[in-house]
Protein backbone atom coordinates (compact mmCIF):
# COMPACT_ATOMS: atom_id res chain seq x y z
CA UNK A 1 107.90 69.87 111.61
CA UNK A 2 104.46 70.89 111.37
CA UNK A 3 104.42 72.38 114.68
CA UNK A 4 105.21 75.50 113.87
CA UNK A 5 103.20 77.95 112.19
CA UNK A 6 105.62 79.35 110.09
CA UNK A 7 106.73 75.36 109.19
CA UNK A 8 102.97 74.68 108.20
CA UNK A 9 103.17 77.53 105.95
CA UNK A 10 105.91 76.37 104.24
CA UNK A 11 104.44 72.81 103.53
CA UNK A 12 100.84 73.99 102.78
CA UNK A 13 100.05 72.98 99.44
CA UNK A 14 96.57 75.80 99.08
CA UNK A 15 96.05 78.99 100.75
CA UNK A 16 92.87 80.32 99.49
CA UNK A 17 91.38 84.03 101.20
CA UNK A 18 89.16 86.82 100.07
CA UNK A 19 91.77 88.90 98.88
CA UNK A 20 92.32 86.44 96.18
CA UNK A 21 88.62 86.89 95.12
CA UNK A 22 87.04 88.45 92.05
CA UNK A 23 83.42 89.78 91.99
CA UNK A 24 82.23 88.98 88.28
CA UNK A 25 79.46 91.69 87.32
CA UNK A 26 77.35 91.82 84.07
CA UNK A 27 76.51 94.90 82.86
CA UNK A 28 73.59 96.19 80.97
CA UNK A 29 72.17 99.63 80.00
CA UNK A 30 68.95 100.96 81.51
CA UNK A 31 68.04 102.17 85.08
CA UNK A 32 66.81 99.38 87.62
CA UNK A 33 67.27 96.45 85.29
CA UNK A 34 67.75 92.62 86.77
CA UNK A 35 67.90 90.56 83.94
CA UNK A 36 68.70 86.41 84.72
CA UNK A 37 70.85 85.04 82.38
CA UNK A 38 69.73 81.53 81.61
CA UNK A 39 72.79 79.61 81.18
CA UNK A 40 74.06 80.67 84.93
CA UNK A 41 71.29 80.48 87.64
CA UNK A 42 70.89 83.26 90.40
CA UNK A 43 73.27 85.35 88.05
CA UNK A 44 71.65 88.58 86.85
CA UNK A 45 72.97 91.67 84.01
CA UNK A 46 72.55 94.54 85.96
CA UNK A 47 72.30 98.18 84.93
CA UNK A 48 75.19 100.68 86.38
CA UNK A 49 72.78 101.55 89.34
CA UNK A 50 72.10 98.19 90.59
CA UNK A 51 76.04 97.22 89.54
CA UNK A 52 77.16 99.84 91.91
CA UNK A 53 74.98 98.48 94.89
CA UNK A 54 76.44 95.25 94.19
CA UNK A 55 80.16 96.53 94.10
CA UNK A 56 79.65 98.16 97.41
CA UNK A 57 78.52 94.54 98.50
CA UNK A 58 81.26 93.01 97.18
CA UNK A 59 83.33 95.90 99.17
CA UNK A 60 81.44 95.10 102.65
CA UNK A 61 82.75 91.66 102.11
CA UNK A 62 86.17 92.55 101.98
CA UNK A 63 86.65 91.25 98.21
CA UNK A 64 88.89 93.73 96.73
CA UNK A 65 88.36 93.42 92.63
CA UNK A 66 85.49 93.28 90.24
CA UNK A 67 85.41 91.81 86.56
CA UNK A 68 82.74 94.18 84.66
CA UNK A 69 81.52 91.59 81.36
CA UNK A 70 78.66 93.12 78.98
């Protein structure tokens, strides 16, 4: 049964791609600001500048939403 792709499909229990991503960016106000936030490692508030550098990232990558949080 599993033979077929279309069979597989049917019977696959996850399908996971980067169209069902979300970019989460935290926003601050200010011009060039990269402030860590301590209770999430390697996660940074960013001011609209840097935010829109990393939305363009996120659009190189093929992820097709962001989440803006303050």
């Amino acid at each position: 049964m599993r033979k077929a792709d279309w069979s597989r499909r049917l019977v696959q229990e996850n399908r996971l791609s980067v169209d069902d991503l979300i970019w989460p960016i935290f926003v601050v106000e200010g011009r060039n600001v990269r402030e860590p936030i301590a209770a999430m490692p390697g996660v940074f508030r960013l001011s609209v500048d840097l935010a829109v550098k990393e939305a363009e990232r996120a659009a190189k990558l093929g992820i097709p939403a962001l989440a803006t949080f303050p």
